[in-house]
PDB file of N, CA and C in Angstrom:
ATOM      1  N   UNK A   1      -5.041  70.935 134.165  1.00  0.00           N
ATOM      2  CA  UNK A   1      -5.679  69.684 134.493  1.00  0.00           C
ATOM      3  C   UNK A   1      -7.172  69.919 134.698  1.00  0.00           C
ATOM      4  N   UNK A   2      -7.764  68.687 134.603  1.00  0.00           N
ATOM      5  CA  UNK A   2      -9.410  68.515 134.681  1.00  0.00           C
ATOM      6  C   UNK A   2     -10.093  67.900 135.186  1.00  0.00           C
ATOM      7  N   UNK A   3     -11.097  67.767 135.906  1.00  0.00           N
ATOM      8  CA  UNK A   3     -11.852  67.021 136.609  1.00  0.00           C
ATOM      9  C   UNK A   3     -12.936  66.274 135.520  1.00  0.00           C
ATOM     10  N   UNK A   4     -13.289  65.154 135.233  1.00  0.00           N
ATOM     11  CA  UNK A   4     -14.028  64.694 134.090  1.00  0.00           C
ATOM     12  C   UNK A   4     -14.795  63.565 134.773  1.00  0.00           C
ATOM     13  N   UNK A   5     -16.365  64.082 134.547  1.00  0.00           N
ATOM     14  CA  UNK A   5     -17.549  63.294 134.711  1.00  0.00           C
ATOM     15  C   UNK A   5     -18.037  62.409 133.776  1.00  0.00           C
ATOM     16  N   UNK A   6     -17.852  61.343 133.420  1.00  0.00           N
ATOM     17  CA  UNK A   6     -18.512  60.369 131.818  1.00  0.00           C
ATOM     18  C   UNK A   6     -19.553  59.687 132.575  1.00  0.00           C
ATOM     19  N   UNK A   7     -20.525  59.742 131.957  1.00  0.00           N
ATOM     20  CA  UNK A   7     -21.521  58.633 132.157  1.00  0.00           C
ATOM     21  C   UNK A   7     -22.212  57.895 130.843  1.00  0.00           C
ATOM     22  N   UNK A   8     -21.694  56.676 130.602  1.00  0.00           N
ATOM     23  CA  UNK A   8     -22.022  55.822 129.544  1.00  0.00           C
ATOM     24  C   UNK A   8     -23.242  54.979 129.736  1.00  0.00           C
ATOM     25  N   UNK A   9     -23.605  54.580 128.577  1.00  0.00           N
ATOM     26  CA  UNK A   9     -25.198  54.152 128.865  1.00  0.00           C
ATOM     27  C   UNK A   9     -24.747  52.620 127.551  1.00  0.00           C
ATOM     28  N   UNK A  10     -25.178  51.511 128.215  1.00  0.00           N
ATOM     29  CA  UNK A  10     -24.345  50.128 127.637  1.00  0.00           C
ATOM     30  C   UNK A  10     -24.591  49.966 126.404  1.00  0.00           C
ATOM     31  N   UNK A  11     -23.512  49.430 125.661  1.00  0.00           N
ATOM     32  CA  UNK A  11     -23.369  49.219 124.610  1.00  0.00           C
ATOM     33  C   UNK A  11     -23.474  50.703 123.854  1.00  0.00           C
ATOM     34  N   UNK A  12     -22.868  51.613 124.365  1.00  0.00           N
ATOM     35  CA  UNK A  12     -22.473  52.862 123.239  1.00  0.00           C
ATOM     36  C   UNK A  12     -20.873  53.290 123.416  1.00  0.00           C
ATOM     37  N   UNK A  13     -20.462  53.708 122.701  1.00  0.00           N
ATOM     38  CA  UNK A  13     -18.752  54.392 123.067  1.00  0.00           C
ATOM     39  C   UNK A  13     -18.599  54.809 123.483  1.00  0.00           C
ATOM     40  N   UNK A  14     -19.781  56.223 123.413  1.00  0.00           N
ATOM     41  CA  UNK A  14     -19.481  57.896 123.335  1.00  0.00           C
ATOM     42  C   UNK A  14     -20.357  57.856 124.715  1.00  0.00           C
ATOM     43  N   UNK A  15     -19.891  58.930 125.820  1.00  0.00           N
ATOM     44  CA  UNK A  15     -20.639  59.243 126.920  1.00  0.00           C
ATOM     45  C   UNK A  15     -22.462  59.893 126.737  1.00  0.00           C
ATOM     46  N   UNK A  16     -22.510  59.317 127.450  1.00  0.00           N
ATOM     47  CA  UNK A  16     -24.295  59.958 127.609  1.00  0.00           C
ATOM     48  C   UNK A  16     -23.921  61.004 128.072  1.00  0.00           C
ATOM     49  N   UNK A  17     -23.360  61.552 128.865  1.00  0.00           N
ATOM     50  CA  UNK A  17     -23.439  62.939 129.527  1.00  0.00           C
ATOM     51  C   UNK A  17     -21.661  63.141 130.113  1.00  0.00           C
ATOM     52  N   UNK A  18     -21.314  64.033 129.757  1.00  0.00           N
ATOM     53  CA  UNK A  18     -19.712  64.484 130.299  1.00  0.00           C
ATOM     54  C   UNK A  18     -19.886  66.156 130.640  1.00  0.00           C
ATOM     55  N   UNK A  19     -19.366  66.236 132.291  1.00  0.00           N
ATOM     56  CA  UNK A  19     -18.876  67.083 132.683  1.00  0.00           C
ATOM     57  C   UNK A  19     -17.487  67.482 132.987  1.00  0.00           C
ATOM     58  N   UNK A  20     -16.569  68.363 132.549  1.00  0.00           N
ATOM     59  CA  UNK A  20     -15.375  68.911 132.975  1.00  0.00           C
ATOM     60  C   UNK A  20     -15.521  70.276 133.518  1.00  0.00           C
ATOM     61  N   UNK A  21     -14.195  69.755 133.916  1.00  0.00           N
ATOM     62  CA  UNK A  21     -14.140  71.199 135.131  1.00  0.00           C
ATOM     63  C   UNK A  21     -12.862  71.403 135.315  1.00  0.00           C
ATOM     64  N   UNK A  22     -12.071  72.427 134.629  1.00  0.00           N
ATOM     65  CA  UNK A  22     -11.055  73.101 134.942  1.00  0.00           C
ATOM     66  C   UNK A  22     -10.565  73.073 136.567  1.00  0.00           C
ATOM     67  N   UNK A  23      -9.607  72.324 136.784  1.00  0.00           N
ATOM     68  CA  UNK A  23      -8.873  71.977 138.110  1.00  0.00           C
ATOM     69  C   UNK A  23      -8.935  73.474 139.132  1.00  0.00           C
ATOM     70  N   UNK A  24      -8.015  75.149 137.862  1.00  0.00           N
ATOM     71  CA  UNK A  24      -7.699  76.208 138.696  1.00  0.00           C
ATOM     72  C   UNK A  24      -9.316  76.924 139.243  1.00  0.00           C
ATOM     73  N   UNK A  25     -10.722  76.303 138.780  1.00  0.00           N
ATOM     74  CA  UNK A  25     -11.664  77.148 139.414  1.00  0.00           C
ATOM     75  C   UNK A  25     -12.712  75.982 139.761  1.00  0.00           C
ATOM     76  N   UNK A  26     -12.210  74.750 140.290  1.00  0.00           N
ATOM     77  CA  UNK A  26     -12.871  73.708 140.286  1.00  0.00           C
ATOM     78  C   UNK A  26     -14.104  73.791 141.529  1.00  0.00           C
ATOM     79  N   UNK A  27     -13.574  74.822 142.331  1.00  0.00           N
ATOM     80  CA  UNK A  27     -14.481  74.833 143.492  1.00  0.00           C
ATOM     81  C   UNK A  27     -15.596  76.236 143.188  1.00  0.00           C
ATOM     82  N   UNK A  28     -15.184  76.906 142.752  1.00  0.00           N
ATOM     83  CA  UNK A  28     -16.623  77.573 142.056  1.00  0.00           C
ATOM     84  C   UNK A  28     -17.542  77.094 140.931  1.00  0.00           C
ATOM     85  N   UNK A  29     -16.426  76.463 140.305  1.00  0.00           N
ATOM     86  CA  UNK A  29     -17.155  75.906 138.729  1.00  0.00           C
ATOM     87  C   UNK A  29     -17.920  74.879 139.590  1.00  0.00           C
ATOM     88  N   UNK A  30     -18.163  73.640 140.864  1.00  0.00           N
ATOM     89  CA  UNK A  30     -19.016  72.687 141.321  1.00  0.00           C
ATOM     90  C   UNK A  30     -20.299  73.375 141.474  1.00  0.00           C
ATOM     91  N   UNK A  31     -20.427  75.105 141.226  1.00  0.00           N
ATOM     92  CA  UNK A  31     -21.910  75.654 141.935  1.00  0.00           C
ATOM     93  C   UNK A  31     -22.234  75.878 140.665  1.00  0.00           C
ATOM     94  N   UNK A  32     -21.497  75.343 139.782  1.00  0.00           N
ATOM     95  CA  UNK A  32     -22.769  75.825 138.403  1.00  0.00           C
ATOM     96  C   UNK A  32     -23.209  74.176 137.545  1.00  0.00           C
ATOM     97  N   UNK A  33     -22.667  73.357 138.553  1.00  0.00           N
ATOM     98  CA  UNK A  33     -22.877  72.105 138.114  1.00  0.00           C
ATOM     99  C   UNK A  33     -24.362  71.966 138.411  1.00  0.00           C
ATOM    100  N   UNK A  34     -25.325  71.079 136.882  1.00  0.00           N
ATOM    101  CA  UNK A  34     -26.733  70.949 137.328  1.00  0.00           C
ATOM    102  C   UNK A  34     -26.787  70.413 138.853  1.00  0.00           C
ATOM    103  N   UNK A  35     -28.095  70.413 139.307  1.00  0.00           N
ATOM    104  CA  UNK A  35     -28.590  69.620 140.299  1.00  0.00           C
ATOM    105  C   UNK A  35     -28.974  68.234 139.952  1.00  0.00           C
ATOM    106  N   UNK A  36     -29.385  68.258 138.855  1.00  0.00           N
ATOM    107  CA  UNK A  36     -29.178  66.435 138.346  1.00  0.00           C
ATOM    108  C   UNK A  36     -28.201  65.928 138.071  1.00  0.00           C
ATOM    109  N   UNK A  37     -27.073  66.337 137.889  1.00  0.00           N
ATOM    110  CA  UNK A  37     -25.821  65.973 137.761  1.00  0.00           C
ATOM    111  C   UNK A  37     -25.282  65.660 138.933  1.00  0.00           C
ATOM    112  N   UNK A  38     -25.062  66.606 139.947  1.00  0.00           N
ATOM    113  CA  UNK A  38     -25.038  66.201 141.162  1.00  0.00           C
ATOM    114  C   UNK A  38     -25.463  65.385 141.826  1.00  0.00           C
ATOM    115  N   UNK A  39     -26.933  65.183 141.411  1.00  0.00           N
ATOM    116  CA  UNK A  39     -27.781  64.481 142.337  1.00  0.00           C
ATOM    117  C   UNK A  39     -27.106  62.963 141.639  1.00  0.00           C
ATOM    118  N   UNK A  40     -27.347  62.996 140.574  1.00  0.00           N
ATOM    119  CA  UNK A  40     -26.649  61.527 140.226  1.00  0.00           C
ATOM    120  C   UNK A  40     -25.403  61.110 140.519  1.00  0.00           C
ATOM    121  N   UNK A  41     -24.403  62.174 141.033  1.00  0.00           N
ATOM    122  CA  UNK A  41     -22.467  61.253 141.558  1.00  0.00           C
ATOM    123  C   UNK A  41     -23.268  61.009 142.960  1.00  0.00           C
ATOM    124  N   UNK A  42     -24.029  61.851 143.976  1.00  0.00           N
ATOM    125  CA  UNK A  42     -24.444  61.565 144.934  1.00  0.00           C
ATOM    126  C   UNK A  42     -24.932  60.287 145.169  1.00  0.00           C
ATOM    127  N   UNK A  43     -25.722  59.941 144.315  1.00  0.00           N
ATOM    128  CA  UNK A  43     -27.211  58.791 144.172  1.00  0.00           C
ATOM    129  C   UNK A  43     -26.055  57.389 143.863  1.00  0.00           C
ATOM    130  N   UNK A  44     -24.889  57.453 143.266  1.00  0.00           N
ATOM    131  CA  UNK A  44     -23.845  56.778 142.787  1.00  0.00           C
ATOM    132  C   UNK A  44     -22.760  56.855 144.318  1.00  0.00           C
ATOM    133  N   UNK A  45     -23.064  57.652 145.118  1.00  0.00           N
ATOM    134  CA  UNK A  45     -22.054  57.591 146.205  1.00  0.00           C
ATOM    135  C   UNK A  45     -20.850  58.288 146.691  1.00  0.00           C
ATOM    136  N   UNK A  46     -21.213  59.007 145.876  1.00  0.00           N
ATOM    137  CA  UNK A  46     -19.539  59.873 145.693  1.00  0.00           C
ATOM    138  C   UNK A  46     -19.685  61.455 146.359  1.00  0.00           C
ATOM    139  N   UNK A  47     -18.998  61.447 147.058  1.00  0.00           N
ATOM    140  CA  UNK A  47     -19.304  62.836 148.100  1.00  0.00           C
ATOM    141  C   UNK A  47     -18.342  64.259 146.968  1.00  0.00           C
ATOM    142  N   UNK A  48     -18.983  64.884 146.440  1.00  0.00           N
ATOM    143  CA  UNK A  48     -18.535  65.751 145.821  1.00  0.00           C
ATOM    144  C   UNK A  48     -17.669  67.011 146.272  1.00  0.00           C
ATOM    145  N   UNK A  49     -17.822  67.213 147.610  1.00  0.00           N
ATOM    146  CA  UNK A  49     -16.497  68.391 148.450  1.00  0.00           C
ATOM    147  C   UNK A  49     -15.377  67.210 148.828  1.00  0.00           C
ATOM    148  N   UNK A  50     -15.505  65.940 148.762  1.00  0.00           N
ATOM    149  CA  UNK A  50     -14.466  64.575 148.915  1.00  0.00           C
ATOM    150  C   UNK A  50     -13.730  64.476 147.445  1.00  0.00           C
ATOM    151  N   UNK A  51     -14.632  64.725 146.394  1.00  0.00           N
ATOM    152  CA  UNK A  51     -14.013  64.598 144.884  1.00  0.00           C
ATOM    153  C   UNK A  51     -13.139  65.708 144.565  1.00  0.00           C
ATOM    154  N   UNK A  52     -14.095  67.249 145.131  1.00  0.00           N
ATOM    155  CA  UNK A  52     -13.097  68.365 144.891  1.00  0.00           C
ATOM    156  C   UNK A  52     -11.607  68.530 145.487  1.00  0.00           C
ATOM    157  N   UNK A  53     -12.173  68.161 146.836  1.00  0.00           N
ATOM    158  CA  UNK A  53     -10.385  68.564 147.561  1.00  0.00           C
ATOM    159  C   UNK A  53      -9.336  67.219 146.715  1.00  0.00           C
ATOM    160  N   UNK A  54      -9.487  65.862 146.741  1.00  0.00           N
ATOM    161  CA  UNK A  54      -8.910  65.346 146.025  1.00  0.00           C
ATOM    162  C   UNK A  54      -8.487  66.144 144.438  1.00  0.00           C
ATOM    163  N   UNK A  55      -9.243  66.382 143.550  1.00  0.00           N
ATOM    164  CA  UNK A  55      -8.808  67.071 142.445  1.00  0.00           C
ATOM    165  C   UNK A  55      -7.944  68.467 142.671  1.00  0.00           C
ATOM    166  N   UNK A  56      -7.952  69.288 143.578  1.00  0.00           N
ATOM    167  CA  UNK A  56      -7.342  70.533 143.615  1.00  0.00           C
ATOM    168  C   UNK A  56      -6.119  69.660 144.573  1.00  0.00           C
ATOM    169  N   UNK A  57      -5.857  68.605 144.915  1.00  0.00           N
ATOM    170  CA  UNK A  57      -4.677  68.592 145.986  1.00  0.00           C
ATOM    171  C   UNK A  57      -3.755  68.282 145.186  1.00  0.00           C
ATOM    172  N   UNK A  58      -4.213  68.030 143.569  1.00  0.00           N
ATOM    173  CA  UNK A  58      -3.191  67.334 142.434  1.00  0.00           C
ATOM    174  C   UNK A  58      -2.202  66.523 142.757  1.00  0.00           C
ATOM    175  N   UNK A  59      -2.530  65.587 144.176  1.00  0.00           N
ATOM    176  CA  UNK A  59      -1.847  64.749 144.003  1.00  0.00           C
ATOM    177  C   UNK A  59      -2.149  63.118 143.220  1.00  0.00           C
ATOM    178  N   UNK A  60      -3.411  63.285 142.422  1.00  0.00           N
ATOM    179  CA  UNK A  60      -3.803  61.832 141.626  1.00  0.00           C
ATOM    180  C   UNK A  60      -4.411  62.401 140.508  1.00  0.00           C
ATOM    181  N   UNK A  61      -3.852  61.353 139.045  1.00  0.00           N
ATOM    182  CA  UNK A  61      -4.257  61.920 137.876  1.00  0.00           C
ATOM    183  C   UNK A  61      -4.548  60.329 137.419  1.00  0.00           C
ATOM    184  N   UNK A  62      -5.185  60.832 136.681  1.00  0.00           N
ATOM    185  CA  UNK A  62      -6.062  59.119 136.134  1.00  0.00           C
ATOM    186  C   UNK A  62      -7.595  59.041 136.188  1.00  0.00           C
ATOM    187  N   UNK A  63      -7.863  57.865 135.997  1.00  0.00           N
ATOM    188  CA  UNK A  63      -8.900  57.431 136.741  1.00  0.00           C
ATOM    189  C   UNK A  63      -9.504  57.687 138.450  1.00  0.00           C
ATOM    190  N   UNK A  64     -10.153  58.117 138.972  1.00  0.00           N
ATOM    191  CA  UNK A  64     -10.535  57.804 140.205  1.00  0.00           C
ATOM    192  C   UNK A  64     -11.250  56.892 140.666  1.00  0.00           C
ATOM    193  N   UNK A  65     -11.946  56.921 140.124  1.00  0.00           N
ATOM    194  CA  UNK A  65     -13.548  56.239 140.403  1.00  0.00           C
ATOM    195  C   UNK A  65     -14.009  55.649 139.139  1.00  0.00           C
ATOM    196  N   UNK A  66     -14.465  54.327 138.686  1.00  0.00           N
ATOM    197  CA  UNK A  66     -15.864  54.011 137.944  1.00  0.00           C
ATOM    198  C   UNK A  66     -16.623  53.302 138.823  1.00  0.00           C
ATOM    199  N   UNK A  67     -17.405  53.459 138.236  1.00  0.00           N
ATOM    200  CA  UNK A  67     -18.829  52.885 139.288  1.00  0.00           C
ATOM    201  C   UNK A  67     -20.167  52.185 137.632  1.00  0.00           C
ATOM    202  N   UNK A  68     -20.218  51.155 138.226  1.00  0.00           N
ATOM    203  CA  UNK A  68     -20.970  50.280 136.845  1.00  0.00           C
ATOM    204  C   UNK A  68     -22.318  50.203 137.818  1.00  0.00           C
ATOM    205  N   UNK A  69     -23.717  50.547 137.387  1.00  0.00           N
ATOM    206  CA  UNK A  69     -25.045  50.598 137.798  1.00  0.00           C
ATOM    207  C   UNK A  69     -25.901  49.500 136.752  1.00  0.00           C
ATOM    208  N   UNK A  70     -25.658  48.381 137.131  1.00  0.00           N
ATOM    209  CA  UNK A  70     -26.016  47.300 136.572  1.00  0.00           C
ATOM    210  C   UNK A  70     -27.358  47.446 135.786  1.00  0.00           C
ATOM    211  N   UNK A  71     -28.492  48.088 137.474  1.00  0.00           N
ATOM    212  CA  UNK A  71     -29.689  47.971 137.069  1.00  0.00           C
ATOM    213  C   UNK A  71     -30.091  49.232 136.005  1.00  0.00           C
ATOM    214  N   UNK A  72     -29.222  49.989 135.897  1.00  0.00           N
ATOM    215  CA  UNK A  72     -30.115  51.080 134.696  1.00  0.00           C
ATOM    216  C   UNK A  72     -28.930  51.149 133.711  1.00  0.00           C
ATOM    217  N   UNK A  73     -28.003  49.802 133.424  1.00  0.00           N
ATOM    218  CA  UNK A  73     -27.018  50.066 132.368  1.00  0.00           C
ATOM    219  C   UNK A  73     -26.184  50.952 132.063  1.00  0.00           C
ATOM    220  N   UNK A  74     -25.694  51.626 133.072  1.00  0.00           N
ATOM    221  CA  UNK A  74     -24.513  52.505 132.911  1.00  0.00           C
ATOM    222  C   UNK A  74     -23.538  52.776 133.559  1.00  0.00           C
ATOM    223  N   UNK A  75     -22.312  53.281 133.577  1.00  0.00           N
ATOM    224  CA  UNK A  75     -20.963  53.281 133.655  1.00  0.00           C
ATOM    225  C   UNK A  75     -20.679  54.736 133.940  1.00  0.00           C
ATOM    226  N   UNK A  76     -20.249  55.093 135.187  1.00  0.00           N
ATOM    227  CA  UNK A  76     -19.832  56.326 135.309  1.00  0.00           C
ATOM    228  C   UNK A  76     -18.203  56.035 135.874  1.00  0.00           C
ATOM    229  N   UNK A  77     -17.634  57.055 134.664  1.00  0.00           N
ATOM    230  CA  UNK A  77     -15.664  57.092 134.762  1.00  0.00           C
ATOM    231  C   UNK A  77     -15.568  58.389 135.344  1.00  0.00           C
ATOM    232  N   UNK A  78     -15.122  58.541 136.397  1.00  0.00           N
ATOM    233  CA  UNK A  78     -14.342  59.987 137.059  1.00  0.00           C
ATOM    234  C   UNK A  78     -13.010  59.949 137.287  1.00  0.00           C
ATOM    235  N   UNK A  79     -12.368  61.099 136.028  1.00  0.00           N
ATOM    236  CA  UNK A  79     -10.699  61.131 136.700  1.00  0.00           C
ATOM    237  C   UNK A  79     -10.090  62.342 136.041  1.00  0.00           C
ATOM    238  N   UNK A  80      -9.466  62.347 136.585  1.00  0.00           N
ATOM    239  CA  UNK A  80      -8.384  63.704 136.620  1.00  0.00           C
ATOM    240  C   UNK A  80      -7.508  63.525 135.535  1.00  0.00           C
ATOM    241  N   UNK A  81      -7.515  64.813 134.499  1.00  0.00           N
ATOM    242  CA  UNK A  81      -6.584  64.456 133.439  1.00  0.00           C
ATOM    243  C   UNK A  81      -6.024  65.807 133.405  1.00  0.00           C
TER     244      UNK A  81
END
């Protein structure tokens, strides 16, 4: 399983930017995640040691989170596959 970051930018299909992250090293693999990457689930609201323990507790697969940012046109999908 995977932890999956999409961030879509309106009116395109394909993600502007996707991060995954292997579920079995999900908590080391978060320290090689950019700092702009971060800084943006942050800036979006999303507490990222709150996202990890959820993803390693494997108890939810799906979707978690989208979050739609009206003012700069984009769509961020986070979920566990």
């Amino acid at each position: 399983m995977k932890l999956k970051v999409r961030i879509y930018k309106e009116g395109k299909p394909d993600p502007a930017q996707t991060i995954t992250v292997p579920l079995g090293i999900i908590g080391i693999a978060m320290k090689f995640v950019p700092k702009k990457m971060k800084a943006t689930l942050e800036e979006k609201g999303l507490d990222i040691k709150m996202l990890t323990d959820v993803a390693k507790s494997g108890e939810v697969q799906g979707e978690v989170a989208v979050i739609e940012d009206h003012e700069k046109s984009e769509k961020t999908v986070i979920s566990i596959e």
